[in-house]
N, C-alpha and C. Protein backbone atom coordinates (compact mmCIF):
# COMPACT_ATOMS: atom_id res chain seq x y z
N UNK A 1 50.21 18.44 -25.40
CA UNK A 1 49.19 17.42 -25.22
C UNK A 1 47.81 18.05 -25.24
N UNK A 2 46.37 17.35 -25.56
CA UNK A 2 45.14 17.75 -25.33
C UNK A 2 45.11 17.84 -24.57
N UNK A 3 43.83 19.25 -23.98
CA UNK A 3 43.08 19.36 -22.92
C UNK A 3 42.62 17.92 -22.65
N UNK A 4 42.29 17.72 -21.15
CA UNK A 4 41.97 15.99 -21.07
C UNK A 4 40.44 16.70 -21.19
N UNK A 5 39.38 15.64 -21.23
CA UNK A 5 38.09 15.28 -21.06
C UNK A 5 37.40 15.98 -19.80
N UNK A 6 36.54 16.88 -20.11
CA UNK A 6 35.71 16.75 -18.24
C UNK A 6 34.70 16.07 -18.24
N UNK A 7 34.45 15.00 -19.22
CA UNK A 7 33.38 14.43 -18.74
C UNK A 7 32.78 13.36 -18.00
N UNK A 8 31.73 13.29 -17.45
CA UNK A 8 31.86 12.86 -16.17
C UNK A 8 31.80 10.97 -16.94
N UNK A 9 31.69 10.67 -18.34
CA UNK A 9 31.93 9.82 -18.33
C UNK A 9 33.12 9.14 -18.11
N UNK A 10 34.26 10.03 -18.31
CA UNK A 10 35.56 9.64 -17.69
C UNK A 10 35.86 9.21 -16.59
N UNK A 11 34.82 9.72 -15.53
CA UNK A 11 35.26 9.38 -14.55
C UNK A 11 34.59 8.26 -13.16
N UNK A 12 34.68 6.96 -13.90
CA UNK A 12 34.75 5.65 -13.55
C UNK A 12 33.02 5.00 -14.00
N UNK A 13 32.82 5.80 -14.45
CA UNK A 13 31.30 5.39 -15.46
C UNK A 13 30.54 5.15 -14.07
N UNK A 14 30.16 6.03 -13.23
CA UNK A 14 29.21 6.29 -12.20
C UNK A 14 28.17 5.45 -12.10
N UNK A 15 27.18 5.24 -10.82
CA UNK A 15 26.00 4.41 -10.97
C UNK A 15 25.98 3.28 -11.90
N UNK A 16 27.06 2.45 -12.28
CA UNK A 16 26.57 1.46 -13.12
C UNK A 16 25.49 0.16 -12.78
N UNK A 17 24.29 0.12 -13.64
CA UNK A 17 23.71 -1.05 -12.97
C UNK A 17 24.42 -2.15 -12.63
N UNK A 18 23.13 -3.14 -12.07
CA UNK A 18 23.69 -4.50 -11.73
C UNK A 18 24.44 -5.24 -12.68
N UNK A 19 22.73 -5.23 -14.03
CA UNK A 19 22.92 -6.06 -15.10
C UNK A 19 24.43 -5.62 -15.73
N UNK A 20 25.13 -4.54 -15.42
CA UNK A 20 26.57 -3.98 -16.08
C UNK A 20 27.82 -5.37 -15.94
N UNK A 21 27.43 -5.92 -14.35
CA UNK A 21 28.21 -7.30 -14.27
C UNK A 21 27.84 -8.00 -14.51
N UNK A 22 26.62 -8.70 -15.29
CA UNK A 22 26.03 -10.29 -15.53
C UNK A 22 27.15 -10.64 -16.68
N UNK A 23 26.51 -12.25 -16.92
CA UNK A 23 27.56 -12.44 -18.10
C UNK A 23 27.42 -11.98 -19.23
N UNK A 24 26.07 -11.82 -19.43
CA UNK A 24 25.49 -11.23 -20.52
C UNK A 24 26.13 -9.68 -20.86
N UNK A 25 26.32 -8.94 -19.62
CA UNK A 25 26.50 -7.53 -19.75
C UNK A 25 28.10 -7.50 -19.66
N UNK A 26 29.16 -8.44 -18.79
CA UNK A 26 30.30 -8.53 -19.42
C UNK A 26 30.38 -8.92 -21.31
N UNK A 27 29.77 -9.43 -21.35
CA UNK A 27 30.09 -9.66 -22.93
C UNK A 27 30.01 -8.81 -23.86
N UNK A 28 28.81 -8.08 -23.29
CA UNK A 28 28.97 -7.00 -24.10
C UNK A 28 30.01 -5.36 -24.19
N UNK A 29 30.53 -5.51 -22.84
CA UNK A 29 31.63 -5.04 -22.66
C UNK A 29 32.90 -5.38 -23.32
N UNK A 30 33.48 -6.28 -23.29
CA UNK A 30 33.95 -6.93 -24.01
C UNK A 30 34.15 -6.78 -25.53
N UNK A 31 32.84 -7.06 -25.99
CA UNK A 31 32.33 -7.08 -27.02
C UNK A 31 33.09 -5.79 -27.92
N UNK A 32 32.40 -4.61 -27.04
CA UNK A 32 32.57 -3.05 -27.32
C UNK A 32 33.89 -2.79 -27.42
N UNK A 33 34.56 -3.34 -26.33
CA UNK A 33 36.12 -2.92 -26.47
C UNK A 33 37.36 -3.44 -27.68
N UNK A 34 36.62 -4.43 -27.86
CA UNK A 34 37.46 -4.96 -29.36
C UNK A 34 36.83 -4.13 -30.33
N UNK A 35 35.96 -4.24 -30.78
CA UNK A 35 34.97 -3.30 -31.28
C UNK A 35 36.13 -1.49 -31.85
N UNK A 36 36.40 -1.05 -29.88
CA UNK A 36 36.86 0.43 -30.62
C UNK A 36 38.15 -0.04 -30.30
N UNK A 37 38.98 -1.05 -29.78
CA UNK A 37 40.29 -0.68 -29.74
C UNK A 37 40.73 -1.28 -31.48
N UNK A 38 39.68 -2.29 -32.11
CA UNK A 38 40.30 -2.25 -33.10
C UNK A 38 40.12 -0.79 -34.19
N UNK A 39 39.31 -0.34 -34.07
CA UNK A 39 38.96 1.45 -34.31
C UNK A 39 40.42 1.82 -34.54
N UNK A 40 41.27 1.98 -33.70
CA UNK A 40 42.11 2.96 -33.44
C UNK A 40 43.74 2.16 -33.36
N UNK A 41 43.74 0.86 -33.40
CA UNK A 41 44.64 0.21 -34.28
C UNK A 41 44.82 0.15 -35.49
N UNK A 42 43.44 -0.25 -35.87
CA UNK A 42 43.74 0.25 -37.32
C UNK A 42 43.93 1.49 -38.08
N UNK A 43 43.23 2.09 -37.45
CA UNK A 43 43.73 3.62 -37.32
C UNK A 43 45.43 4.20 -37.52
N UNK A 44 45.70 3.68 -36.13
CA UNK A 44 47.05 3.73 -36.41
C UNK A 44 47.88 3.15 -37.48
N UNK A 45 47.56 2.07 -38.06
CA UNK A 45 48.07 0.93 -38.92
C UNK A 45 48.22 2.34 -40.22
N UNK A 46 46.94 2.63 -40.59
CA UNK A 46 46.94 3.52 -41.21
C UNK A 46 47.66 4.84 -41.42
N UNK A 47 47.84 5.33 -40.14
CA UNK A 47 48.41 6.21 -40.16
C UNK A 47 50.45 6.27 -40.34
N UNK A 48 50.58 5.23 -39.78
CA UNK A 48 52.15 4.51 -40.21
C UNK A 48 52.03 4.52 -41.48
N UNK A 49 51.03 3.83 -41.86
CA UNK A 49 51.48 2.76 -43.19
C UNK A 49 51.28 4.51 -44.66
N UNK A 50 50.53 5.01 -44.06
CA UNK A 50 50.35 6.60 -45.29
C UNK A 50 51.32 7.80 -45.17
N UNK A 51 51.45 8.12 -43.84
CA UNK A 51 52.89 8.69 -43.95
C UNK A 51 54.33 8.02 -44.39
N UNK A 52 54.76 7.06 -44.36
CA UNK A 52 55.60 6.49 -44.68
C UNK A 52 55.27 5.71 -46.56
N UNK A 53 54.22 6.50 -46.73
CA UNK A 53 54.42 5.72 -48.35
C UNK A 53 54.19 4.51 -48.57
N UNK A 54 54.14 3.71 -47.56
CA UNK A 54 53.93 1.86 -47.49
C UNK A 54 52.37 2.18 -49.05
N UNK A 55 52.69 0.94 -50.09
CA UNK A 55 51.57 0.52 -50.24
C UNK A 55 50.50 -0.44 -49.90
N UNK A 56 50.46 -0.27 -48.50
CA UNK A 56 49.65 -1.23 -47.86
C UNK A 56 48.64 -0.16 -47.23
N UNK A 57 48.92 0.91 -47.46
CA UNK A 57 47.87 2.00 -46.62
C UNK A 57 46.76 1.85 -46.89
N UNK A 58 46.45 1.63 -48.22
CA UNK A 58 45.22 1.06 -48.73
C UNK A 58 44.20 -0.18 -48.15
N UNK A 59 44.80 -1.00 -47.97
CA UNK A 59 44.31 -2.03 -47.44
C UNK A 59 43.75 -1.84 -45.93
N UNK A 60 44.98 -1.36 -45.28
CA UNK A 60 44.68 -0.68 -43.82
C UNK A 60 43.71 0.43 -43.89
N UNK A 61 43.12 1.00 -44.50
CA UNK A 61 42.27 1.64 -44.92
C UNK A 61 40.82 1.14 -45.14
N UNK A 62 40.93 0.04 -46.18
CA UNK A 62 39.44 -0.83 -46.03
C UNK A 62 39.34 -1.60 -45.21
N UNK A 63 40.48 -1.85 -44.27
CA UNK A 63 40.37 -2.63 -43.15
C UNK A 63 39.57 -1.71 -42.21
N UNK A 64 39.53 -0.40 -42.28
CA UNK A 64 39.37 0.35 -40.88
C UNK A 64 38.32 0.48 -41.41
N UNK A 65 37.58 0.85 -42.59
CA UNK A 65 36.39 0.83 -42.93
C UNK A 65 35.23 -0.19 -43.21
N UNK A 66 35.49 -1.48 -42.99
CA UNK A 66 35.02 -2.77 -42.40
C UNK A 66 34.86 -2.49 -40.70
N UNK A 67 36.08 -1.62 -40.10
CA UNK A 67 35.41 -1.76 -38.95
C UNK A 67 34.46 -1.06 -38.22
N UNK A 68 34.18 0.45 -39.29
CA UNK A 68 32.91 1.18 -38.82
C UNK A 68 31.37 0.23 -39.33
N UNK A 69 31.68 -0.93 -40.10
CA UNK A 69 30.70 -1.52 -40.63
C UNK A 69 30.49 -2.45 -39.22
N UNK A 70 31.27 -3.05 -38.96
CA UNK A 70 31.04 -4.03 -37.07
C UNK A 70 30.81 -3.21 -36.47
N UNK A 71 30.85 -1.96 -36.03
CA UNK A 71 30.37 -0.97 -34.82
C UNK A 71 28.90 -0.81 -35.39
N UNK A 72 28.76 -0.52 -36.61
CA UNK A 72 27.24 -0.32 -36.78
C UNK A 72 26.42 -1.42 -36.81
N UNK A 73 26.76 -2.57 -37.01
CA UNK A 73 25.96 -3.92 -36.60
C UNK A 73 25.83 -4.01 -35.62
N UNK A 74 26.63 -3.60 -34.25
CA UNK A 74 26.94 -4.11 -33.24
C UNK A 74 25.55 -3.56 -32.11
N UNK A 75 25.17 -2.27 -33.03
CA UNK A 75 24.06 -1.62 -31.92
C UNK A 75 22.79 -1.65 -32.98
N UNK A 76 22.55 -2.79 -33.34
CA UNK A 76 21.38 -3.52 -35.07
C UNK A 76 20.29 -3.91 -33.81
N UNK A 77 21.22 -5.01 -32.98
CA UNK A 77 19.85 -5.41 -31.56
C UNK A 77 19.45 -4.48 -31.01
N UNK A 78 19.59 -3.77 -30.80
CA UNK A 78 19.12 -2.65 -29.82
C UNK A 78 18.40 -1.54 -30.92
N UNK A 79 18.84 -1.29 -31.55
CA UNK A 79 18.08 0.31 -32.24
C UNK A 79 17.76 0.19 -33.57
N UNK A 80 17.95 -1.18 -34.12
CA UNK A 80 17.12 -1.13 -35.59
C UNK A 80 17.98 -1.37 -36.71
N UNK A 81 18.20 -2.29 -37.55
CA UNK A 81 19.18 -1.95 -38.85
C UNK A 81 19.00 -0.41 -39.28
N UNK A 82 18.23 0.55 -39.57
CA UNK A 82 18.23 1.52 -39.93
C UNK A 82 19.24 2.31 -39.22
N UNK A 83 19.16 2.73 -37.60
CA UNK A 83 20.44 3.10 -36.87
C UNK A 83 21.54 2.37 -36.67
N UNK A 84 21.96 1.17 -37.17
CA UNK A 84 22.85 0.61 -37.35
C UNK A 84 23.36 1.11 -38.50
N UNK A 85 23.08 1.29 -40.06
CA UNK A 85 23.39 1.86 -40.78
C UNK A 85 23.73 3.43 -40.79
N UNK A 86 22.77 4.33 -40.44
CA UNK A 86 23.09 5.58 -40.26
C UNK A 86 24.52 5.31 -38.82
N UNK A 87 25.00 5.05 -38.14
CA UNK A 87 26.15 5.11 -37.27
C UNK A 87 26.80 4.58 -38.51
N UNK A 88 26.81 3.31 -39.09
CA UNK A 88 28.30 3.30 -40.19
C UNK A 88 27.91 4.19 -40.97
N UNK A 89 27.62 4.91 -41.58
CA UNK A 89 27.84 6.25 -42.57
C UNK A 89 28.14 7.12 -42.12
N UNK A 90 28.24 7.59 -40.63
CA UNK A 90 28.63 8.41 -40.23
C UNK A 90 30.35 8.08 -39.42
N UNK A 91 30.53 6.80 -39.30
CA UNK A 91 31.80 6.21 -39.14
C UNK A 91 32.84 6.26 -40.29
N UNK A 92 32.03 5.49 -41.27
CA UNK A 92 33.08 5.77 -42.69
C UNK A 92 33.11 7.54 -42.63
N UNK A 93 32.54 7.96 -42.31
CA UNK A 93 32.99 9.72 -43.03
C UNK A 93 34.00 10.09 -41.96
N UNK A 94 33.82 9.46 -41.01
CA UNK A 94 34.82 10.00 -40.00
C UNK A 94 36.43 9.43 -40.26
N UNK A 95 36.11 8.13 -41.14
CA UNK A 95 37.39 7.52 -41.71
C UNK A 95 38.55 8.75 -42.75
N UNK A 96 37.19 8.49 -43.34
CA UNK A 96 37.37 9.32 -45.03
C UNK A 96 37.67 11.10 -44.95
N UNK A 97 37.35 11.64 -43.27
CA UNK A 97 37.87 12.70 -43.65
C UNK A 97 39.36 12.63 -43.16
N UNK A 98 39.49 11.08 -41.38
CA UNK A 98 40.65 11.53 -41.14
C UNK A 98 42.01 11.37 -42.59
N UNK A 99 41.69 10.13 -43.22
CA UNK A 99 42.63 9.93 -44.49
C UNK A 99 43.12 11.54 -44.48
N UNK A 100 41.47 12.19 -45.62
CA UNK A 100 42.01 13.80 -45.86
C UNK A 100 43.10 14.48 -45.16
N UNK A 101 42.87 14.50 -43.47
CA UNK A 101 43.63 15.29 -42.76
C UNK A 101 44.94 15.13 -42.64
N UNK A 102 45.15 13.28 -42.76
CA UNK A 102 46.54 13.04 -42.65
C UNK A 102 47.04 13.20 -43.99
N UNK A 103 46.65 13.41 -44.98
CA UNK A 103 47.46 13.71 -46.62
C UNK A 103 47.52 15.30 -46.43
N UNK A 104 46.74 16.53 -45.81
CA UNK A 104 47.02 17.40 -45.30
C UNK A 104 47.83 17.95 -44.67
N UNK A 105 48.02 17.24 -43.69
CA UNK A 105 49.03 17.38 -42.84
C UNK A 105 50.30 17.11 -43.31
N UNK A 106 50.74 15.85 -44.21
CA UNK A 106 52.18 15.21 -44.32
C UNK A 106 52.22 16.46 -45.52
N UNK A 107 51.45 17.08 -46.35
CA UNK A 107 51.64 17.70 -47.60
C UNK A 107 51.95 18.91 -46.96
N UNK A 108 51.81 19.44 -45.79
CA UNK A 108 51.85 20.83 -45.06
C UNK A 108 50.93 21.93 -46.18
N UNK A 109 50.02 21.45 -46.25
CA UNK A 109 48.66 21.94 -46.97
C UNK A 109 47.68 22.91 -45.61
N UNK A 110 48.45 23.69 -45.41
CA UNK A 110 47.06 24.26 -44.22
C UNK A 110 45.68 24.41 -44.36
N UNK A 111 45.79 24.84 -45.83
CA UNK A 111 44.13 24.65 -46.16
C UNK A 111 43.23 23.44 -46.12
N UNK A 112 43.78 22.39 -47.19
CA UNK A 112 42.98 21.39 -47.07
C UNK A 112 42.92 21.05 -45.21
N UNK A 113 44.21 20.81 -44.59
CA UNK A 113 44.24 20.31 -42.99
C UNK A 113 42.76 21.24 -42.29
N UNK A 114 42.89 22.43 -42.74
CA UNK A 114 42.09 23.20 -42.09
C UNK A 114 40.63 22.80 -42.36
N UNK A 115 40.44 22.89 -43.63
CA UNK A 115 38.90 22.14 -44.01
C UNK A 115 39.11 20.85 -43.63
N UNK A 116 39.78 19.81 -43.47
CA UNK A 116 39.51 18.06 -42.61
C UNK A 116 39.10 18.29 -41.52
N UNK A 117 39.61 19.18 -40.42
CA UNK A 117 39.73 19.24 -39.49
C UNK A 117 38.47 19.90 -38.85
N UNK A 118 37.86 20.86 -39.44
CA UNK A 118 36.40 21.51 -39.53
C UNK A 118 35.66 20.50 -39.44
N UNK A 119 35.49 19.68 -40.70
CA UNK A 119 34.40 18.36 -41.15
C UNK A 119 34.51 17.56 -39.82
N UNK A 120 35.54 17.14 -39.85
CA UNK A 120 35.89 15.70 -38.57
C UNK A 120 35.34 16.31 -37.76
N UNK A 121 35.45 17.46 -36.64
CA UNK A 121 34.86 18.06 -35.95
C UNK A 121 32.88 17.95 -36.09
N UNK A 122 32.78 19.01 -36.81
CA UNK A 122 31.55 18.81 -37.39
C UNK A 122 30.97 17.17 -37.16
N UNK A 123 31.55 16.42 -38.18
CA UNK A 123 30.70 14.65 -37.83
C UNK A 123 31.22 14.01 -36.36
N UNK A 124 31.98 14.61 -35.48
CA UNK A 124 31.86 13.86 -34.01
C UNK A 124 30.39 14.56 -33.56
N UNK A 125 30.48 15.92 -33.97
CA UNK A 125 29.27 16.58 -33.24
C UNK A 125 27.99 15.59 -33.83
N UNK A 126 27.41 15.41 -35.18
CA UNK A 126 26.51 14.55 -35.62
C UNK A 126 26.65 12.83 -34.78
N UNK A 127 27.83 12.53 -34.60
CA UNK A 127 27.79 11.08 -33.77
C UNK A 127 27.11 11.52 -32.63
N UNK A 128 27.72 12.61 -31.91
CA UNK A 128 27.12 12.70 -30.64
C UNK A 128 25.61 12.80 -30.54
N UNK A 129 25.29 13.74 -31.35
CA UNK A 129 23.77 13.84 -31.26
C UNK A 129 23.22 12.20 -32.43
N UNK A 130 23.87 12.06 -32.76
CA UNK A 130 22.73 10.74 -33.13
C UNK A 130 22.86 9.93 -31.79
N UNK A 131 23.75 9.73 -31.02
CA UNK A 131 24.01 8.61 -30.22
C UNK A 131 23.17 9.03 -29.09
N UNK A 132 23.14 10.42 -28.55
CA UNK A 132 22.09 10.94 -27.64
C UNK A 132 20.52 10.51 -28.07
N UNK A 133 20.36 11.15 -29.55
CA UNK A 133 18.77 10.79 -29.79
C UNK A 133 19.04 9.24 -29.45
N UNK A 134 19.42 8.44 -29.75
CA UNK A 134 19.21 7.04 -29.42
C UNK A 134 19.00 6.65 -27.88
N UNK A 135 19.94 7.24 -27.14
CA UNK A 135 20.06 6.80 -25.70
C UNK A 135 20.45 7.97 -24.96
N UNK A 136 18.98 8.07 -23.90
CA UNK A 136 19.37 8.89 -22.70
C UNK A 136 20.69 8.79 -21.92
N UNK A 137 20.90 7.84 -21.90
CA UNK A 137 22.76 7.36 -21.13
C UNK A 137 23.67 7.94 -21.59
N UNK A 138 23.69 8.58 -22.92
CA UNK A 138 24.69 9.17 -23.81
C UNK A 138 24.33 10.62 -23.90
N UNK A 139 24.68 11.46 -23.44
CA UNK A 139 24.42 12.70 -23.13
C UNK A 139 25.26 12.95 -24.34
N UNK A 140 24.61 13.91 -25.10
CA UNK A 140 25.35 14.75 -26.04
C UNK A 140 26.74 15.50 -25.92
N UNK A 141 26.62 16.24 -24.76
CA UNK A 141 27.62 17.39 -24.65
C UNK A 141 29.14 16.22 -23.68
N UNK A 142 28.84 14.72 -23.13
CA UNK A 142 29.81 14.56 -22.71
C UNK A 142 30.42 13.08 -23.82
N UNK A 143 29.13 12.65 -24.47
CA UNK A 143 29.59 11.93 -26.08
C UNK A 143 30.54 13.12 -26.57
N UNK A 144 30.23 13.79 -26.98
CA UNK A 144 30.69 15.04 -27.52
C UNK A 144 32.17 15.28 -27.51
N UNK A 145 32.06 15.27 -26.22
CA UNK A 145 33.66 15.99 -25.02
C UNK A 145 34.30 14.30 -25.35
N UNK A 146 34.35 13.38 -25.20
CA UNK A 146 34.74 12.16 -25.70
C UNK A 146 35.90 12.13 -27.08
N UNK A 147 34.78 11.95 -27.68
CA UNK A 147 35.00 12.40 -29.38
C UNK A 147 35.94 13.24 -29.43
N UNK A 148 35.46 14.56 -29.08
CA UNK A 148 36.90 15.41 -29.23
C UNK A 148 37.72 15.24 -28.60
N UNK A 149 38.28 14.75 -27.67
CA UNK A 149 39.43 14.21 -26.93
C UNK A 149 39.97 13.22 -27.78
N UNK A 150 39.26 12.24 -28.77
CA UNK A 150 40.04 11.40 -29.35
C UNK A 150 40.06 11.42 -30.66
N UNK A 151 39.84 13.15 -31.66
CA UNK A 151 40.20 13.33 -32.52
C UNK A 151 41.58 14.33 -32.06
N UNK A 152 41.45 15.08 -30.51
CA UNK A 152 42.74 15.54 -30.65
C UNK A 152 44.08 14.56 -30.70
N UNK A 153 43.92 13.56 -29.62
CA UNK A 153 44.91 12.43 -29.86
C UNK A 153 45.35 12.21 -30.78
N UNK A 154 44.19 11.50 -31.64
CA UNK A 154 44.51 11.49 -32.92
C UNK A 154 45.34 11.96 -34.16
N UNK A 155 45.40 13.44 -33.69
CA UNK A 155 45.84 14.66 -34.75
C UNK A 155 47.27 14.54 -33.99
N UNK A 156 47.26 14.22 -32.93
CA UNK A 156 48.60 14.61 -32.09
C UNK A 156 49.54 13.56 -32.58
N UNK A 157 48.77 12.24 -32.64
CA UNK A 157 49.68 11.00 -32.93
C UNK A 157 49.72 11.23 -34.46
N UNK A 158 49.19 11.19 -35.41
CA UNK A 158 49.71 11.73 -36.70
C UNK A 158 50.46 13.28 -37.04
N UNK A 159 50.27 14.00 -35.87
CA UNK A 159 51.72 15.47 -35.95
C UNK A 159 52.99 14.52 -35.98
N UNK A 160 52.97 13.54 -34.34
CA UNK A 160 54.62 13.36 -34.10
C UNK A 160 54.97 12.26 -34.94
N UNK A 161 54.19 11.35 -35.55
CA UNK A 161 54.54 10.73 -36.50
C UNK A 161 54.92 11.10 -37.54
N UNK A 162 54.45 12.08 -38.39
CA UNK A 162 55.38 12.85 -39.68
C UNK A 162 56.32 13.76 -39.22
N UNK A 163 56.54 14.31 -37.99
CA UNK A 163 57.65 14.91 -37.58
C UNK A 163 58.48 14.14 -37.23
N UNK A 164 58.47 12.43 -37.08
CA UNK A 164 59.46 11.84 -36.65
C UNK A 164 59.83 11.78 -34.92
N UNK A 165 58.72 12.38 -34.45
CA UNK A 165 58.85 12.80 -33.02
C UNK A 165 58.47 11.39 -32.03
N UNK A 166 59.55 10.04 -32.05
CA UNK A 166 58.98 8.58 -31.81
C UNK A 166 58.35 8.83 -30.27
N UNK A 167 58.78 9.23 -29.31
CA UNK A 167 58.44 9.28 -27.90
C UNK A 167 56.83 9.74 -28.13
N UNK A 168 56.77 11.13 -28.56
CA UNK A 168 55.20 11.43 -28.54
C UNK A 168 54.44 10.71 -29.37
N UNK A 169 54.84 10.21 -30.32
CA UNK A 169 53.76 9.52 -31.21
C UNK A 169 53.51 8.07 -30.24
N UNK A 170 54.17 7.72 -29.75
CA UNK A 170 54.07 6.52 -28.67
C UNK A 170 53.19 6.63 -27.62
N UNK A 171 53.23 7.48 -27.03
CA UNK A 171 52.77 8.52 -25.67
C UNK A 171 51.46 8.84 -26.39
N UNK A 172 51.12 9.07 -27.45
CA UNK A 172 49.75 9.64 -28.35
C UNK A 172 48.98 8.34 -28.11
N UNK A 173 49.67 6.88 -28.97
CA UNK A 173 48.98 6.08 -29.16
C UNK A 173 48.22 5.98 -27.84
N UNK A 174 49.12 5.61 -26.57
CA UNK A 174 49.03 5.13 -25.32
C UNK A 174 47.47 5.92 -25.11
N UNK A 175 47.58 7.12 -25.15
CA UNK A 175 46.66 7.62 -24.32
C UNK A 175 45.53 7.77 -25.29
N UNK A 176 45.47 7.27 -26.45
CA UNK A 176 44.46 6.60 -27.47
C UNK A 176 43.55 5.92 -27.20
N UNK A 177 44.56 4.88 -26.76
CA UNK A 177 44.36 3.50 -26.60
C UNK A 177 42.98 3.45 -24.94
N UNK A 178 43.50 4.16 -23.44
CA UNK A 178 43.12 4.48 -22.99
C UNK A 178 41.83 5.05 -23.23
N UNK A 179 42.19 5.93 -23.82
CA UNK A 179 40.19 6.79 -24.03
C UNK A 179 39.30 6.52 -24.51
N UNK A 180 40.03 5.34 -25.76
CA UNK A 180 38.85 4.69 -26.77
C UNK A 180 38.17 3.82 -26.09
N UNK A 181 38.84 3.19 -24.66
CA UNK A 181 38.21 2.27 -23.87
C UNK A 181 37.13 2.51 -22.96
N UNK A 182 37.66 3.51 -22.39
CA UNK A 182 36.30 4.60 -21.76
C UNK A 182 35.40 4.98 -22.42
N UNK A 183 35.46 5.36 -23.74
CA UNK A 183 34.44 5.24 -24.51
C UNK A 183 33.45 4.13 -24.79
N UNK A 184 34.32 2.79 -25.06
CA UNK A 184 33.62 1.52 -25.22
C UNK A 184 32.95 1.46 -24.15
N UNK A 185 33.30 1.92 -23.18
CA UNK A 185 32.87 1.14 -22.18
C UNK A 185 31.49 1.99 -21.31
N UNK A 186 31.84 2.82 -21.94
CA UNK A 186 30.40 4.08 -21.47
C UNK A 186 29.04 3.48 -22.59
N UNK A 187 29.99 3.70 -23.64
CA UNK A 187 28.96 2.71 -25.13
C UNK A 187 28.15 1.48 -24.02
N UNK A 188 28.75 0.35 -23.73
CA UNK A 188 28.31 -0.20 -22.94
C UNK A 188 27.34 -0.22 -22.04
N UNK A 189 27.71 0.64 -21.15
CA UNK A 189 27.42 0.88 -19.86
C UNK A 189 25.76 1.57 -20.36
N UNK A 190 25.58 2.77 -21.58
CA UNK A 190 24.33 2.89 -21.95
C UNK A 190 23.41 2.12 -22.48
N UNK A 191 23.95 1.20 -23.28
CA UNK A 191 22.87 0.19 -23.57
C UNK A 191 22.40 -0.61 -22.83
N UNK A 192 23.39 -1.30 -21.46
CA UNK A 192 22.86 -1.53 -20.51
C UNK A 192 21.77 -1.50 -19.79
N UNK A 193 21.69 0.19 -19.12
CA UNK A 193 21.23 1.03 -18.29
C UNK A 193 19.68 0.77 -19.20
N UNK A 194 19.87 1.18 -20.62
CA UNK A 194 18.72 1.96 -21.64
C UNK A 194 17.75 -0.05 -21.59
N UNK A 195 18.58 -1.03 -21.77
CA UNK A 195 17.59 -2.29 -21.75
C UNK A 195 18.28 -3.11 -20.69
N UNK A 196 17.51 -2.91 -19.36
CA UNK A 196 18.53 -4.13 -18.27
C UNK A 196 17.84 -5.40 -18.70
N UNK A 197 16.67 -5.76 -19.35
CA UNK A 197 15.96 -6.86 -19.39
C UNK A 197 16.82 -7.87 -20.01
N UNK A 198 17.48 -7.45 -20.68
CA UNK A 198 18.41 -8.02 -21.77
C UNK A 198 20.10 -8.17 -21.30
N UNK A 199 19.80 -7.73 -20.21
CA UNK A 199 20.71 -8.22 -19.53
C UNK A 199 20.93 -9.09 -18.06
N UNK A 200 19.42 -9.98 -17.77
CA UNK A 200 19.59 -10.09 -16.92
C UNK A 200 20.04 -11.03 -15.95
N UNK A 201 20.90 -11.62 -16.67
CA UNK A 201 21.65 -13.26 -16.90
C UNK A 201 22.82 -13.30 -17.39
């Protein structure tokens, strides 16, 4: 299994303002969490549907890449169509390298796996620091620690899936599913913090 997370966003999203409970600021909670749990469903969808040869991988594919296009709309009110766009270009690449890694991986290609796995790395680090320059709430180094916690998952739930390994690939999703929410919900919790005005109802 991954090292877990030390970051302190993990652990119960500290000091949250008021405006964090209005209705306004539930919604956007909310909002966020469909947002990344569909991230990482489809994700998965993908990742079934390409190891196993399905020709539907494709589709599950532009499906998941429609949904870095809703995450980057989603923060358009707050920081500008321009950073709405730069976050989906940096979402689709994070799509487009995991594809790479998982045709890597099922091909037992160490090289190419090895260069996906570099890149993916590499563009969580660029999410993090774009998401920091945007918002003091989003600390780089624990955005950061995030991210990599849920590209290791990631890699873990596409190992036991081409190994056939059903318990861990199950156990992968699970604790996927989990982190991507803490994530949403830190996502949240900074835009909050960064405009309470806009939340104050």
């Amino acid at each position: 299994m991954a090292s877990r997370s030390t970051s302190p966003l993990l652990k119960g999203l500290p000091d949250l303002p008021p405006a964090f409970f209005t209705s306004s600021g539930s919604a956007l909670r909310v909002a966020m969490r469909k947002l990344w749990s569909d991230h990482v469903v489809w994700t998965r969808d993908y990742v079934v549907n390409a190891v196993a040869d399905s020709e539907s991988a494709q589709e599950s594919a532009l499906r998941l890449l429609r949904n870095q296009e809703d995450i980057g709309k989603a923060i358009v009110p707050y920081y500008g169509k321009d950073a709405g766009d730069k976050l989906t270009t940096l979402l689709k690449e994070h799509i487009t390298i995991a594809v790479d890694l998982v045709a890597g991986a099922k091909a037992g290609d160490q090289r190419k796996l090895k260069d996906a796995d570099e890149r993916w790395t590499q563009n969580a680090n660029t999410i993090a620091s774009f998401l920091a320059d945007a918002n003091p709430h989003w600390p780089q180094e624990q955005v950061a620690d995030l991210l990599s916690l849920h590209l290791d998952l990631t890699k873990q739930e596409a190992t036991a899936r081409i190994q056939k390994n059903w318990a861990d690939d199950t156990q992968a999703f699970d604790d996927i599913f989990n982190e991507i929410m803490t994530l949403a919900d830190a996502l949240a919790a900074g835009i909050v913090k960064q405009f309470p005005e806009k939340f104050a109802r």
